[in-house]
Protein backbone atom coordinates (compact mmCIF):
# COMPACT_ATOMS: atom_id res chain seq x y z
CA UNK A 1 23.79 -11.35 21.99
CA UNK A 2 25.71 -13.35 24.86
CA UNK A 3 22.03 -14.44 26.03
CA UNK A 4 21.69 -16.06 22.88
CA UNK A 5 24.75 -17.43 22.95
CA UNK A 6 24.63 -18.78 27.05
CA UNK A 7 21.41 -20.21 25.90
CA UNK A 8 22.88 -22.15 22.84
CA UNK A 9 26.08 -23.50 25.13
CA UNK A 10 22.81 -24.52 27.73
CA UNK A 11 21.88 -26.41 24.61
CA UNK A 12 25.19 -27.70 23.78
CA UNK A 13 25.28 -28.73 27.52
CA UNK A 14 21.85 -30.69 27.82
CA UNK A 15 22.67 -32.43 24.74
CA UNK A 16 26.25 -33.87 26.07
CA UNK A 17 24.05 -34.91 29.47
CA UNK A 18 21.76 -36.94 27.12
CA UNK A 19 24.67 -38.36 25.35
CA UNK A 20 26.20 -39.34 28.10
CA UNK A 21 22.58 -40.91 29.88
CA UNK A 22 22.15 -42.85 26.46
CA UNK A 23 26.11 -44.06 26.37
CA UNK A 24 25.06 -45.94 29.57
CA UNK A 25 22.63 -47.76 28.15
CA UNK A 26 22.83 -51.29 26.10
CA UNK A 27 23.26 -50.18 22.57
CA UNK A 28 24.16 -51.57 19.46
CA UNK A 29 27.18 -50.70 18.21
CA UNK A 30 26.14 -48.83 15.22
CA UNK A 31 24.21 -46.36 17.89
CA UNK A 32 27.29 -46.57 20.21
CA UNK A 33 29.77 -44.94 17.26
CA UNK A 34 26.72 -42.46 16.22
CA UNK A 35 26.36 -41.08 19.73
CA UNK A 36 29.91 -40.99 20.48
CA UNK A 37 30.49 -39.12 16.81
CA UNK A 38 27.22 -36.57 18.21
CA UNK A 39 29.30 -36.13 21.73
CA UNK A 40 31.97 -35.05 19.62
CA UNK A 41 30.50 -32.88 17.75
CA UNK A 42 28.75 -31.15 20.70
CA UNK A 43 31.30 -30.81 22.99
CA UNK A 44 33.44 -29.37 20.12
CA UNK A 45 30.61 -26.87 18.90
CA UNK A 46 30.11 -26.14 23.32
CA UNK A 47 33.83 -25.17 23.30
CA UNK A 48 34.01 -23.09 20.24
CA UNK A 49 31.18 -20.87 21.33
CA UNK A 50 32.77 -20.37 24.74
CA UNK A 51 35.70 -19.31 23.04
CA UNK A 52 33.76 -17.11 21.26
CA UNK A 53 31.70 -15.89 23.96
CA UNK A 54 34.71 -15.87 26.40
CA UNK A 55 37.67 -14.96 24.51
CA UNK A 56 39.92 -13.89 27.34
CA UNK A 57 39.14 -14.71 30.45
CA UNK A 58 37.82 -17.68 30.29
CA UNK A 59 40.00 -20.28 27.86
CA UNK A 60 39.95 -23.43 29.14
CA UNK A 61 41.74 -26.57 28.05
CA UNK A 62 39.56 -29.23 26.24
CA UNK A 63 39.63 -31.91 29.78
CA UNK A 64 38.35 -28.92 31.68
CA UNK A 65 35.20 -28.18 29.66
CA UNK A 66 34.45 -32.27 29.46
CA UNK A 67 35.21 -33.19 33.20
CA UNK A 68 32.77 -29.77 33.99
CA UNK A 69 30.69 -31.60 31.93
CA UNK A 70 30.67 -35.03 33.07
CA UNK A 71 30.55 -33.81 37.14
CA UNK A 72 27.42 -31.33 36.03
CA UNK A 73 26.16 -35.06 34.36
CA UNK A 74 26.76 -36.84 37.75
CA UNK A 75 25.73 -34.13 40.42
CA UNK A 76 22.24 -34.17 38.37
CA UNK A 77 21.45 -37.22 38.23
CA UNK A 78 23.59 -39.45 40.22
């Protein structure tokens, strides 16, 4: 059970990287909003299942789980 679940939040994770690759690029704004919106979405559905997963010892607040998130982004390929 918490492999399945580590592997869906590895999911969740790869997806925000994308994101945040394609969020660099020129974009209209129509794909801009939708990619922002599917951010959202995944870092929201990335936090839920660690809370899930995680209940006690390893809450974090919201800016901790995105800037872990944007430095993962960075150290892999900046």
């Amino acid at each position: 059970m918490i492999d399945e679940k580590l592997s869906l939040m590895r999911t969740h994770r790869i997806n925000i990287n994308r994101y945040h690759r394609l969020l660099k690029t020129k974009l209209t704004e129509f794909e801009r909003q939708f990619i922002e919106r599917r951010l959202s979405e995944e870092r929201s559905a990335i936090e839920k299942l660690a809370g899930s997963t995680f209940p006690i010892s390893f809450q974090t607040p919201i800016g901790a789980v995105r800037k872990a998130a944007t430095l993962e982004t960075t150290s892999n390929y900046g």
